[in-house]
C-alpha atoms as a PDB file:
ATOM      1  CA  UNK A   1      68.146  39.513  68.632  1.00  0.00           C
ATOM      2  CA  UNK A   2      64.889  38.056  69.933  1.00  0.00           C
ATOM      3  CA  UNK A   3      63.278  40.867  68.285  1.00  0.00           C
ATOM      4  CA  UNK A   4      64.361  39.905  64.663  1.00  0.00           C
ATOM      5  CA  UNK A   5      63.482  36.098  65.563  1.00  0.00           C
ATOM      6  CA  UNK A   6      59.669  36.807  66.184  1.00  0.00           C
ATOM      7  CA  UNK A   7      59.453  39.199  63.362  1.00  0.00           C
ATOM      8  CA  UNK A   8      60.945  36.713  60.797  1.00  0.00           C
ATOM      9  CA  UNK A   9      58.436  33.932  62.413  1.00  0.00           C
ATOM     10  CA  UNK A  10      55.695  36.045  62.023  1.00  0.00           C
ATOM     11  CA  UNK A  11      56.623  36.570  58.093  1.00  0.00           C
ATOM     12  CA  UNK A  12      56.908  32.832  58.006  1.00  0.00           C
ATOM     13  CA  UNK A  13      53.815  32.328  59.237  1.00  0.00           C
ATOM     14  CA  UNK A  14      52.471  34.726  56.724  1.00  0.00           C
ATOM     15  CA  UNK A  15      54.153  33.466  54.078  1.00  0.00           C
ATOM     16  CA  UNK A  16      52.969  29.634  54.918  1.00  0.00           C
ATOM     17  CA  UNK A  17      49.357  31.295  55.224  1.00  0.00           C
ATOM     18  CA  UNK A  18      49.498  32.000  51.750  1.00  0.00           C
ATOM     19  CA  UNK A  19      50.557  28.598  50.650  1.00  0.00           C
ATOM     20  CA  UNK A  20      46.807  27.701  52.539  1.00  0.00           C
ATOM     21  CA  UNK A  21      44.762  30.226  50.349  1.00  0.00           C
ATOM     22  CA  UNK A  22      46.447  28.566  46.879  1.00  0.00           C
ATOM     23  CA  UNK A  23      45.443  25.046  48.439  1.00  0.00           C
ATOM     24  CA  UNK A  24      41.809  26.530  50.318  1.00  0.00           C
ATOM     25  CA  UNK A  25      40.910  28.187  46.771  1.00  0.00           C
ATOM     26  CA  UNK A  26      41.895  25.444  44.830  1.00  0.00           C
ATOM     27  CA  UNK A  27      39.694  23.004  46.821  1.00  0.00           C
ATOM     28  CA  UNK A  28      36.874  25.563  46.617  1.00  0.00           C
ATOM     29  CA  UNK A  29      36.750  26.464  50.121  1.00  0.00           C
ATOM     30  CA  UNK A  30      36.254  30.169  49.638  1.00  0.00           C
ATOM     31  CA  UNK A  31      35.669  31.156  53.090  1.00  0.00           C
ATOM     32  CA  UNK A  32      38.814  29.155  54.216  1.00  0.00           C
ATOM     33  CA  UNK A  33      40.552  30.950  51.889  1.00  0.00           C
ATOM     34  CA  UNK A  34      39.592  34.323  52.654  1.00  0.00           C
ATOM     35  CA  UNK A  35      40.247  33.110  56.421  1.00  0.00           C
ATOM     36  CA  UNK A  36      44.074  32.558  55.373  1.00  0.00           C
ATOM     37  CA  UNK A  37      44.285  35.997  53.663  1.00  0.00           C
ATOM     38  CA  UNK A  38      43.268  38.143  56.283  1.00  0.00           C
ATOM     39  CA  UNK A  39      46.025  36.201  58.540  1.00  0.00           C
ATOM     40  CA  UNK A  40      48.382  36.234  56.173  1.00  0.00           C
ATOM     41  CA  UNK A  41      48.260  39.786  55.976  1.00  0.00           C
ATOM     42  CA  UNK A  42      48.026  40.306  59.619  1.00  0.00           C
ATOM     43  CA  UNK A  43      50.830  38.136  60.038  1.00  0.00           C
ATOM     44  CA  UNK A  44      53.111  39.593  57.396  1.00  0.00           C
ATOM     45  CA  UNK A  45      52.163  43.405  58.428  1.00  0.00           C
ATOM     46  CA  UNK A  46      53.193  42.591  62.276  1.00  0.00           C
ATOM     47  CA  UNK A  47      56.348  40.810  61.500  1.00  0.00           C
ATOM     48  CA  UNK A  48      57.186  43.799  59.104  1.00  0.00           C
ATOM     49  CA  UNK A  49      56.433  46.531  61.609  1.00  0.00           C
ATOM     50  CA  UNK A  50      58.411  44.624  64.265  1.00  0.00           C
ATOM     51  CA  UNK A  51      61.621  44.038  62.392  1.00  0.00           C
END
């Protein structure tokens, strides 16, 4: 049970990463942006491969 709790938090977290690179790259803060990607992705992959 735990195990399927920290993998859907870590897709959250991804998921609420990407709402940051819409509002970095609409602000013009390209490196902020690129910042949220990479975690996003990071974030998304882990809480995939753990599920």
């Amino acid at each position: 049970m735990t195990d399927n709790l920290i993998a859907g938090v870590m897709v959250f977290l991804g998921l609420f990463l990407i709402g940051g690179v819409f509002s970095l790259g609409r602000q013009g803060l390209k490196i902020g942006a690129i910042f949220c990607a990479v975690g996003a992705a990071m974030a998304i992959t882990a809480g995939v491969m753990w599920w």
